[in-house]
Protein backbone atom coordinates (compact mmCIF):
# COMPACT_ATOMS: atom_id res chain seq x y z
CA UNK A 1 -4.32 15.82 -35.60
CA UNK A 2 -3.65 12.02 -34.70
CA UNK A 3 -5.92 9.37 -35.34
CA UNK A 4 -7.20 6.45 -33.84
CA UNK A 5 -5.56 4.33 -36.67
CA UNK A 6 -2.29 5.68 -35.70
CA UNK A 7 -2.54 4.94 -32.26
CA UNK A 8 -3.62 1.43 -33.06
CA UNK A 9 -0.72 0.83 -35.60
CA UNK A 10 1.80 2.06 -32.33
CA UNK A 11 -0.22 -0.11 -30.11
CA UNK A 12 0.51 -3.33 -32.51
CA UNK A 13 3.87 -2.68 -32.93
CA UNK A 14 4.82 -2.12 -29.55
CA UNK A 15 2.42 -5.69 -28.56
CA UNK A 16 5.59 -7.98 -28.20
CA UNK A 17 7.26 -5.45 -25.37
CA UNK A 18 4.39 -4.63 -23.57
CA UNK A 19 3.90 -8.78 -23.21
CA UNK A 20 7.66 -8.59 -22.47
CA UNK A 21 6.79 -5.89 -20.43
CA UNK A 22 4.33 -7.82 -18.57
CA UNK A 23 5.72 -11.50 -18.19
CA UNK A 24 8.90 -9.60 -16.56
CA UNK A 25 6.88 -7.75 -13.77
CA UNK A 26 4.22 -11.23 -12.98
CA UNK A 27 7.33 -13.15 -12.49
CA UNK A 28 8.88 -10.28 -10.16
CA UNK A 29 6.26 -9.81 -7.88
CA UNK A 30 5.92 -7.60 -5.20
CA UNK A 31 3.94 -7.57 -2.11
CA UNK A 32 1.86 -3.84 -1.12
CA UNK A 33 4.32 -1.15 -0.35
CA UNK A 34 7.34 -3.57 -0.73
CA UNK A 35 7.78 -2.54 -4.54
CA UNK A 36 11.12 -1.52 -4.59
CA UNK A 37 12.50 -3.36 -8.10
CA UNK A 38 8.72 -2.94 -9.77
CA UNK A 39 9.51 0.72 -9.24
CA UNK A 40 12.57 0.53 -10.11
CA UNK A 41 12.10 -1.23 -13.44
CA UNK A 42 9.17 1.03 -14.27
CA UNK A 43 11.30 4.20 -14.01
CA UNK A 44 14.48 2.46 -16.02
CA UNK A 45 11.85 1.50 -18.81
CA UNK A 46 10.78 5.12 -18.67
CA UNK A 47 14.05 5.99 -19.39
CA UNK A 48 14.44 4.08 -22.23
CA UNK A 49 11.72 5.89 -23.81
CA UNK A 50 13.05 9.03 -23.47
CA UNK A 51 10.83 9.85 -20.66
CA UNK A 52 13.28 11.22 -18.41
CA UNK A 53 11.38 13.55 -16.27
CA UNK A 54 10.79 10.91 -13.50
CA UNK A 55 10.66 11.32 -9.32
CA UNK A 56 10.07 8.40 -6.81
CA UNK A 57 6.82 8.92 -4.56
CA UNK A 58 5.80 7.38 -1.11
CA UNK A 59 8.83 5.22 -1.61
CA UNK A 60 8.06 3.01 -4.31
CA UNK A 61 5.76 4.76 -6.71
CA UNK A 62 6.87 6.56 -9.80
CA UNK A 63 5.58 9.65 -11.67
CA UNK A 64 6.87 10.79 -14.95
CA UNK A 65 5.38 13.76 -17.00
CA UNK A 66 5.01 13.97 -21.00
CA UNK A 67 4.27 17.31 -22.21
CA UNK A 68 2.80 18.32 -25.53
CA UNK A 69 2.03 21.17 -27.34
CA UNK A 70 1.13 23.87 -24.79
CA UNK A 71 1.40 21.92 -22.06
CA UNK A 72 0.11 24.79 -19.65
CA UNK A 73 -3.48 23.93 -21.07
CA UNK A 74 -4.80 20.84 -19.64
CA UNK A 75 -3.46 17.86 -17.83
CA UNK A 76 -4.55 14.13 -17.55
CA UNK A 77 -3.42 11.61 -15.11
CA UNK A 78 -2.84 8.05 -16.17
CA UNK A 79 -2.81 5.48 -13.20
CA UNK A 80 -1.54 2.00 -13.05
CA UNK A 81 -1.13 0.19 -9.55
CA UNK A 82 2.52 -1.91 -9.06
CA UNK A 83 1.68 -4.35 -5.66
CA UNK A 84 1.06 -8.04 -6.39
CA UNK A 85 -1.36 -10.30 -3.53
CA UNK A 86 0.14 -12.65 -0.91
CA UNK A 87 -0.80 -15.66 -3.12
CA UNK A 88 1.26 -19.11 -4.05
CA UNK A 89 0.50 -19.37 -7.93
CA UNK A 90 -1.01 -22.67 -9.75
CA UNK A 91 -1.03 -21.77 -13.11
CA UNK A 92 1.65 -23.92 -15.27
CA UNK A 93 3.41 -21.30 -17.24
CA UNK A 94 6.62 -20.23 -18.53
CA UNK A 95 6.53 -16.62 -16.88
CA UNK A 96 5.56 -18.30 -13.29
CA UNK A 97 6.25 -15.92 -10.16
CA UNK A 98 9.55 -16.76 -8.99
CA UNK A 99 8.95 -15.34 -5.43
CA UNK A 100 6.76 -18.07 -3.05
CA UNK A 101 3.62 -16.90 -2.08
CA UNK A 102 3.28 -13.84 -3.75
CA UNK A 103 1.40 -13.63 -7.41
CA UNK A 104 0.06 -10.89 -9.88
CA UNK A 105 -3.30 -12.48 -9.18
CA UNK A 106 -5.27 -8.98 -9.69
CA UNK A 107 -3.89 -7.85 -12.86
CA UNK A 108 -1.50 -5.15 -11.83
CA UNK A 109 1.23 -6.36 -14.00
CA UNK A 110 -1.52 -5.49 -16.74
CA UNK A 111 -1.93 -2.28 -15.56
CA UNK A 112 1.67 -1.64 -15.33
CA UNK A 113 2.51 -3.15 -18.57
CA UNK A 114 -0.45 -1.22 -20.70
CA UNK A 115 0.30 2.20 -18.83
CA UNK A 116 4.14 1.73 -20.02
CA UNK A 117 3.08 0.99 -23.68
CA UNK A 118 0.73 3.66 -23.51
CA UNK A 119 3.53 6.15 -22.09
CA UNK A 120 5.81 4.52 -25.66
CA UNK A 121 2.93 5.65 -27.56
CA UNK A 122 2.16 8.94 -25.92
CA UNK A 123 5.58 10.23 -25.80
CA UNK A 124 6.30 9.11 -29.65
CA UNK A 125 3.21 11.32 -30.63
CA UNK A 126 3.80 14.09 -28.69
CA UNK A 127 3.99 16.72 -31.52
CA UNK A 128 0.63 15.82 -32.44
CA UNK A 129 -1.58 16.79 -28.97
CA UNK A 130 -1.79 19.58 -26.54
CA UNK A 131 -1.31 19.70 -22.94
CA UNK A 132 0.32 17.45 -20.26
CA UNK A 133 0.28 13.99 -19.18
CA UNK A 134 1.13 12.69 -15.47
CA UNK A 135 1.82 8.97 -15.00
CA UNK A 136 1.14 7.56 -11.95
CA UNK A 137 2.40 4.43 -11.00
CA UNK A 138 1.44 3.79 -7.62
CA UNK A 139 2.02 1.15 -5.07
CA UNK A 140 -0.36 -0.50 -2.40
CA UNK A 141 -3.48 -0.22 -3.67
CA UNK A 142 -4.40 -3.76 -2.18
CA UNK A 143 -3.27 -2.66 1.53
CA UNK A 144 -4.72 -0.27 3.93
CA UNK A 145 -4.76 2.48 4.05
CA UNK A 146 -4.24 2.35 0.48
CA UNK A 147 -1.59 4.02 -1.90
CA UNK A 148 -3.62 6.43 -3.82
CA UNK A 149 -4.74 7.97 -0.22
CA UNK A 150 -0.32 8.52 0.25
CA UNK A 151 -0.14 9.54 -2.85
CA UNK A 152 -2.77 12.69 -2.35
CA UNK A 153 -1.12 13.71 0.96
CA UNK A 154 2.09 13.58 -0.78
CA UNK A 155 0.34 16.12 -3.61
CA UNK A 156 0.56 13.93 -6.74
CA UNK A 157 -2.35 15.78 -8.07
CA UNK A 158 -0.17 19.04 -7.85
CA UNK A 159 2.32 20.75 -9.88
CA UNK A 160 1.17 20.57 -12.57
CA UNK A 161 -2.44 20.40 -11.20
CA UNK A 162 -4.46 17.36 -12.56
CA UNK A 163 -7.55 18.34 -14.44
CA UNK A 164 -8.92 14.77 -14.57
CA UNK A 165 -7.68 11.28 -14.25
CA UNK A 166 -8.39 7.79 -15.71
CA UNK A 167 -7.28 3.92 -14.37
CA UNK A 168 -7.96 0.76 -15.77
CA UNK A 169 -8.49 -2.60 -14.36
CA UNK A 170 -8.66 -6.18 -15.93
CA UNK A 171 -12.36 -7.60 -16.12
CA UNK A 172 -11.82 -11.24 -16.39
CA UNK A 173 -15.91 -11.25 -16.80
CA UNK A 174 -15.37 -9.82 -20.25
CA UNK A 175 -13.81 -11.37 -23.22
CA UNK A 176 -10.74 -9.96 -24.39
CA UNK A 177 -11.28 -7.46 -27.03
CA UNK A 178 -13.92 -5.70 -25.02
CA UNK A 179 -13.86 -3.26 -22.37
CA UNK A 180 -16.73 -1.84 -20.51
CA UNK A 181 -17.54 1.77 -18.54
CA UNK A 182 -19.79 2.77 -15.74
CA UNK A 183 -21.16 6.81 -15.09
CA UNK A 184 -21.75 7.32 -11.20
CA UNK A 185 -21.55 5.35 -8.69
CA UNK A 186 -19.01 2.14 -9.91
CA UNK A 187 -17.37 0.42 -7.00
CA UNK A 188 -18.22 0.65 -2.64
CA UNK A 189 -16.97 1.76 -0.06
CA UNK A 190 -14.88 -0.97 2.13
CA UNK A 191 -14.33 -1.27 5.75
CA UNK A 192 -13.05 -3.90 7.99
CA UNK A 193 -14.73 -5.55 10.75
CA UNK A 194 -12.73 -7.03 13.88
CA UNK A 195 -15.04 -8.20 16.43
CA UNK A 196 -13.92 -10.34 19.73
CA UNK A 197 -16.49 -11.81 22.29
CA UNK A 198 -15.16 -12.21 25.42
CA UNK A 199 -16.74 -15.06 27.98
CA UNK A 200 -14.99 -17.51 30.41
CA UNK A 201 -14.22 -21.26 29.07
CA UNK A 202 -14.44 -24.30 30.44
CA UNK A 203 -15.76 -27.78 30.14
CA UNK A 204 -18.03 -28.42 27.46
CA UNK A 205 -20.21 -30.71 30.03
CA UNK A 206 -20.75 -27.57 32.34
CA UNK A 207 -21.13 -25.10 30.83
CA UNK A 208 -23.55 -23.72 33.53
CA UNK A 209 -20.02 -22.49 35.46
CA UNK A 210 -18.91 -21.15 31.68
CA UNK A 211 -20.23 -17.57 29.71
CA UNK A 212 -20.22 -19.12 26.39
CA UNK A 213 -18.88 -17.16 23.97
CA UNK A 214 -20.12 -19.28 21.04
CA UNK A 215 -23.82 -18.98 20.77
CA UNK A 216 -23.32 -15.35 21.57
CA UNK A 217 -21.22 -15.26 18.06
CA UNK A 218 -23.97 -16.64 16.82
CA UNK A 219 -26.39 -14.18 17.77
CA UNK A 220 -24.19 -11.69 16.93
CA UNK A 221 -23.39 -12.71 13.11
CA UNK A 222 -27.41 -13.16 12.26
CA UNK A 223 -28.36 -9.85 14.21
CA UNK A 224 -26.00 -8.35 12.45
CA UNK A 225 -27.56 -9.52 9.03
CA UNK A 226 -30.78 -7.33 10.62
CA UNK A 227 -29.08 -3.96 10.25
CA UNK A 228 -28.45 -4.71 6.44
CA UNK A 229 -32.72 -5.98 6.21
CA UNK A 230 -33.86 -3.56 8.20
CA UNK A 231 -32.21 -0.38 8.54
CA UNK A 232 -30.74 0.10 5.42
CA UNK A 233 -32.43 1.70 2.73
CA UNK A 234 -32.98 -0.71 0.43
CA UNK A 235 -32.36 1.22 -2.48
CA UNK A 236 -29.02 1.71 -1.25
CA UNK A 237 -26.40 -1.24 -1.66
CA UNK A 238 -25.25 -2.75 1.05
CA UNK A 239 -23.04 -5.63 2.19
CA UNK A 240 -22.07 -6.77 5.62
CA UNK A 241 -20.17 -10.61 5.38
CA UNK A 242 -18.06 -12.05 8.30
CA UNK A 243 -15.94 -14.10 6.65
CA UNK A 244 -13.59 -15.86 9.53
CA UNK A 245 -14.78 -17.29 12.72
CA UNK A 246 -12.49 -18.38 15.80
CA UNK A 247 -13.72 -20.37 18.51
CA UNK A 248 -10.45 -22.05 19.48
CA UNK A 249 -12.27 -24.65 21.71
CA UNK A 250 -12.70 -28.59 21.38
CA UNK A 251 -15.65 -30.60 21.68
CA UNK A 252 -15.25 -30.86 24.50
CA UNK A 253 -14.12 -27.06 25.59
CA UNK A 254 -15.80 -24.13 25.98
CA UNK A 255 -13.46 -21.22 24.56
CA UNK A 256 -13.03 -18.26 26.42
CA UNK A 257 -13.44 -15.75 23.09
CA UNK A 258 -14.61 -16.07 19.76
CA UNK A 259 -13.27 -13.44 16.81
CA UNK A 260 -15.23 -12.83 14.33
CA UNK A 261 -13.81 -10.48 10.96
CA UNK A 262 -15.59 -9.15 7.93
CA UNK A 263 -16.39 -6.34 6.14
CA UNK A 264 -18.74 -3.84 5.11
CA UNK A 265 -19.28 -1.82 2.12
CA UNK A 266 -22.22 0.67 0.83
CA UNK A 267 -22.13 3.59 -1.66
CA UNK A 268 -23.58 6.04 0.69
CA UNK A 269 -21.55 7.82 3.71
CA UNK A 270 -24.01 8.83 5.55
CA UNK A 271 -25.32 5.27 5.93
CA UNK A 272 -21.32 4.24 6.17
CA UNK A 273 -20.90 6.42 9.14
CA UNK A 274 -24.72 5.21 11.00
CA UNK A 275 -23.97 1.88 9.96
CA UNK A 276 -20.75 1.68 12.08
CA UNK A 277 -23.00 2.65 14.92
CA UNK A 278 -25.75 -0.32 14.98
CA UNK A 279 -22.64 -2.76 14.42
CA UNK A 280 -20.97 -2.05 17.37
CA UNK A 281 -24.30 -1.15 19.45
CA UNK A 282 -25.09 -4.38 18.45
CA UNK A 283 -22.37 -6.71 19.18
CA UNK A 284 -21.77 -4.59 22.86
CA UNK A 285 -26.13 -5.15 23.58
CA UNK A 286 -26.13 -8.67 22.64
CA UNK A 287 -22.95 -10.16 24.25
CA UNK A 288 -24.04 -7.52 27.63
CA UNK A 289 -27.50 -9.49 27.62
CA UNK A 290 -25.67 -12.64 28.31
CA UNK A 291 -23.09 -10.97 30.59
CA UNK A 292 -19.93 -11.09 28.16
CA UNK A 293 -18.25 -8.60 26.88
CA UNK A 294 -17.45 -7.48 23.14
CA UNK A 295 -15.23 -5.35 21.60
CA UNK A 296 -15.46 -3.90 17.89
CA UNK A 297 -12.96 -2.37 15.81
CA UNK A 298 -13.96 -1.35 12.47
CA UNK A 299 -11.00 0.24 10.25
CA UNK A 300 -12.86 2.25 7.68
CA UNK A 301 -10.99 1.69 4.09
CA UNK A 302 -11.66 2.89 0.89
CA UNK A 303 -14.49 5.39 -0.18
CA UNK A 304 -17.07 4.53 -2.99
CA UNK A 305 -15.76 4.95 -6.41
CA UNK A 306 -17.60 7.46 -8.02
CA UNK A 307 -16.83 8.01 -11.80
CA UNK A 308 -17.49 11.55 -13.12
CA UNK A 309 -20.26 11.69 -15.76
CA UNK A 310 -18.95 14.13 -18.62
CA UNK A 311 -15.12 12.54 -18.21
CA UNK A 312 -16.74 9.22 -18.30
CA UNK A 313 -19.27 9.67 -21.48
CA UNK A 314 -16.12 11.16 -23.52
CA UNK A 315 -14.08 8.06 -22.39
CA UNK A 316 -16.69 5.95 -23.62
CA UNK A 317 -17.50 7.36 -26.75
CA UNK A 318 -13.38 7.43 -27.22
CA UNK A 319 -13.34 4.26 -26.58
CA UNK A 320 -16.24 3.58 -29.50
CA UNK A 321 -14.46 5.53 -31.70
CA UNK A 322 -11.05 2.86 -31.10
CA UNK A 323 -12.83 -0.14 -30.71
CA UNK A 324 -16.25 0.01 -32.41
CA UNK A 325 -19.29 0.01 -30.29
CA UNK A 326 -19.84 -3.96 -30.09
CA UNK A 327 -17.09 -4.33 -28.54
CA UNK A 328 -18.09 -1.46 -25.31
CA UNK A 329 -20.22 -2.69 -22.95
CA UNK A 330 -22.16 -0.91 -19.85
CA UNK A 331 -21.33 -1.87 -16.47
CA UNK A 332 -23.40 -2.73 -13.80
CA UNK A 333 -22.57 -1.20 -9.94
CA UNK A 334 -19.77 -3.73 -8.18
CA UNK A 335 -19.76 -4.68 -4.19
CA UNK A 336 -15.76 -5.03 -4.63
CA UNK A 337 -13.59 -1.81 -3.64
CA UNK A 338 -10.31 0.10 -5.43
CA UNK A 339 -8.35 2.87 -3.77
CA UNK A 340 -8.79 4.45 -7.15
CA UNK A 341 -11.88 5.66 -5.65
CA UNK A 342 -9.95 8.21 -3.23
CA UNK A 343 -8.79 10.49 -6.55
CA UNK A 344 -12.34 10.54 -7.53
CA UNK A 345 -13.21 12.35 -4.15
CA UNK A 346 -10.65 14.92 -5.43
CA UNK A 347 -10.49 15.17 -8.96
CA UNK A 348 -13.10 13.99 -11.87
CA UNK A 349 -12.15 10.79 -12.45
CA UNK A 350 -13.11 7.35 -14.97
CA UNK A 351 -12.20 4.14 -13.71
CA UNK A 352 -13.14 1.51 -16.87
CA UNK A 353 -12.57 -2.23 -16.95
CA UNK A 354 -10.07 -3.99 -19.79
CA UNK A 355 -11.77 -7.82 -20.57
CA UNK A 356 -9.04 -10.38 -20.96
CA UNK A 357 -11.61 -13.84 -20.46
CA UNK A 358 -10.80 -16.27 -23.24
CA UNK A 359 -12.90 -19.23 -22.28
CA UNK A 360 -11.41 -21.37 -25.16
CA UNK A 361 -8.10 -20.75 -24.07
CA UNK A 362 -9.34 -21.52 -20.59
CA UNK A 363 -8.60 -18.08 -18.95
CA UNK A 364 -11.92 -17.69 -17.17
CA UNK A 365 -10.45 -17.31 -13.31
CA UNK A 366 -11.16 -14.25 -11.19
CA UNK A 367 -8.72 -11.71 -9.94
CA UNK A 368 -7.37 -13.02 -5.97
CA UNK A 369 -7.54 -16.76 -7.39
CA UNK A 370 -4.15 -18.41 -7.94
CA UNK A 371 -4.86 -19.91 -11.40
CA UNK A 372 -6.21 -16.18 -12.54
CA UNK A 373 -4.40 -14.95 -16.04
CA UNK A 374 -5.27 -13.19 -18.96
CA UNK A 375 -5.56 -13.46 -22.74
CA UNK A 376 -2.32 -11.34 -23.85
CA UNK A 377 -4.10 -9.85 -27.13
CA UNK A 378 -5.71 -7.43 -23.84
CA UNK A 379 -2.27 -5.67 -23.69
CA UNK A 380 -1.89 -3.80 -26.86
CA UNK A 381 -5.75 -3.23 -26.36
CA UNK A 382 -5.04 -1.90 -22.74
CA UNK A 383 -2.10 0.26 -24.02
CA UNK A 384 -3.68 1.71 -27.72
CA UNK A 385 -6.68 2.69 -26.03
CA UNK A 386 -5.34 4.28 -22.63
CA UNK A 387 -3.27 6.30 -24.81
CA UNK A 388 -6.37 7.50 -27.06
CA UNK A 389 -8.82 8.00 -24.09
CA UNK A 390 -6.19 10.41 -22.62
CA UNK A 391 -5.41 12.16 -25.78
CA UNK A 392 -9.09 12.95 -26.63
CA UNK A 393 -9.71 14.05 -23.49
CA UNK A 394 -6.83 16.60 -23.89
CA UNK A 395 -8.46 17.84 -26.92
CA UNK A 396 -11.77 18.59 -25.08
């Protein structure tokens, strides 16, 4: 039977590649569903483990499969996401992205790098744990309608059947050397908001012969604050933010529409689905009292995130067992989404959170900023303990 000592002494030897690894894929970046030499890197370092049996899924994803003793028994997913953000980079380093405007700024080179090491390590050890593991390296998780939702329609959790899965994300809120887990409810739902009042422009000295779509937008954006304070169960979470206003007039012009975008995220559908319903009531009753028009399109995104209870305990108390229990911390609920949360609506799922903060080195950004990086001593972390996580869960 392996240990965790084992794993750990794999993880540290393999640290240099896996930052290797890493540096390679943030300075190759690839924008969501455009991940065409991510995947095909990923499946030639696959290869050169000896992992060889390896398809291509929804065009840029990769799935390889290691089997173990018995594989027929029980098999665990691994996910890592491959897309990079639309993002011009700051941060003065040797490993820079070399393609303008686009940067790693989320961490998915992380995840990519740790789920390869962690594919080293399992493969290596294979003699010494039963069942099957399926790696899943998926693309467009930070584009609608999200990867992981192709990925089901294309039946990744099929042949062999997945019997639970587990992703991990960078937590630049935790210092490296930690990691943290949440049972239940974890991350929201997300949906987008696209809202466009339509008036008449015109002079900004008469605008008795204008409808005004400005102070309508205003209106609008407070009442819509309302349905959040008022109708929403307050024990419920709930955000509603619009983020980017567009009155394209002049001081002196009255514009003839105003566009208003946000979003809106809960963790309960059947407040998601009522909620869509008082937004665009709401926009249509306001802008109709001042005799303009508005029209609302909401593109409903990812579901809330919900991470199984049992699957997540064991992964927790695996991850004491690696780690040591100072260094595993509880997480409190997050506003933010992950298209991670779409396999938990299908299979029992754990979605836990790698810290790479090192305020003395000065990595202290968050994910989506352009000076965002991590501590490197996360990776061998990130790779040991996906590896053990997956392997004790086999043994359940």
């Amino acid at each position: 039977m392996i240990h965790a000592e084992q794993i750990k002494t794999f993880a540290q030897s393999l640290e240099a590649e896996i930052i290797a690894i890493r540096r390679h894929i943030h300075q190759n970046p690839e924008l969501s569903f455009q991940e065409h030499q991510t995947a095909a890197y990923v499946a030639h370092t696959l290869k050169s483990f000896g992992i060889n049996v390896i398809e291509t899924i929804a065009k840029t994803g990769v799935v390889a499969i290691i089997e173990g003793i018995n594989p027929e028994s029980k098999t665990i997913a691994l996910r890592a996401d491959l897309d990079a953000l639309p993002i011009e980079e700051l941060n003065d380093i040797s490993y820079r992205s070399q393609n303008n405007g686009i940067m790693h700024a989320c961490g998915h080179d992380v995840h990519t790098a740790c789920l390869l090491g962690a594919a080293k390590i399992l493969n290596d050890t294979k003699s010494q744990w039963t069942g099957t593991i399926k790696l899943i390296f998926q693309p467009g998780e930070e584009k609608l309608p999200g990867g992981a939702s192709i990925l089901i329609q294309e039946k990744v959790l099929e042949s062999p059947k997945v019997d639970a899965i587990l992703g991990q994300h960078v937590m630049p809120f935790l210092p490296v050397g930690t990691v943290g887990f949440r049972s239940g409810l974890y991350m929201a739902s997300s949906d987008e908001l696209y809202i466009e009042i339509k008036g008449k422009g015109g002079h900004g000295a008469m605008p008795h012969l204008c409808l005004d779509p400005v102070p309508v937008a205003a209106q609008i954006i407070t009442a819509l604050q309302q349905i959040v304070a008022r109708k929403n169960n307050p024990l419920v979470p709930c955000v509603l933010t619009i983020g980017k206003v567009i009155a394209n007039g002049a001081t002196n012009v009255i514009p003839d529409n105003v566009l208003l975008e946000g979003t809106f995220r809960t963790f309960d559908e059947k407040w998601r689905v009522q909620a869509h319903k008082e937004i665009e009531q709401t926009c249509q009753q306001i802008a109709q009292t001042f005799g303009l028009e508005a029209k609302v399109n909401i593109i409903k995104g990812y579901p809330f995130l919900n991470n199984n209870p049992a699957l997540t305990s064991k992964a927790k108390q695996a991850a004491i067992a690696y780690l040591g229990s100072d260094k595993v911390v509880d997480l409190d609920a997050w506003m933010a989404s992950e298209d991670f949360a779409y396999y938990s609506q299908q299979v029992p799922a754990t979605f836990y959170r790698l810290g790479t903060a090192n305020h003395e080195k000065g990595i202290v950004h968050g994910v989506h900023n352009p000076h965002f990086n991590v501590d490197e001593a996360a990776l061998k972390i990130g790779a040991g303990l996906m590896a053990w996580i997956a392997i004790q869960e086999l043994q359940a």
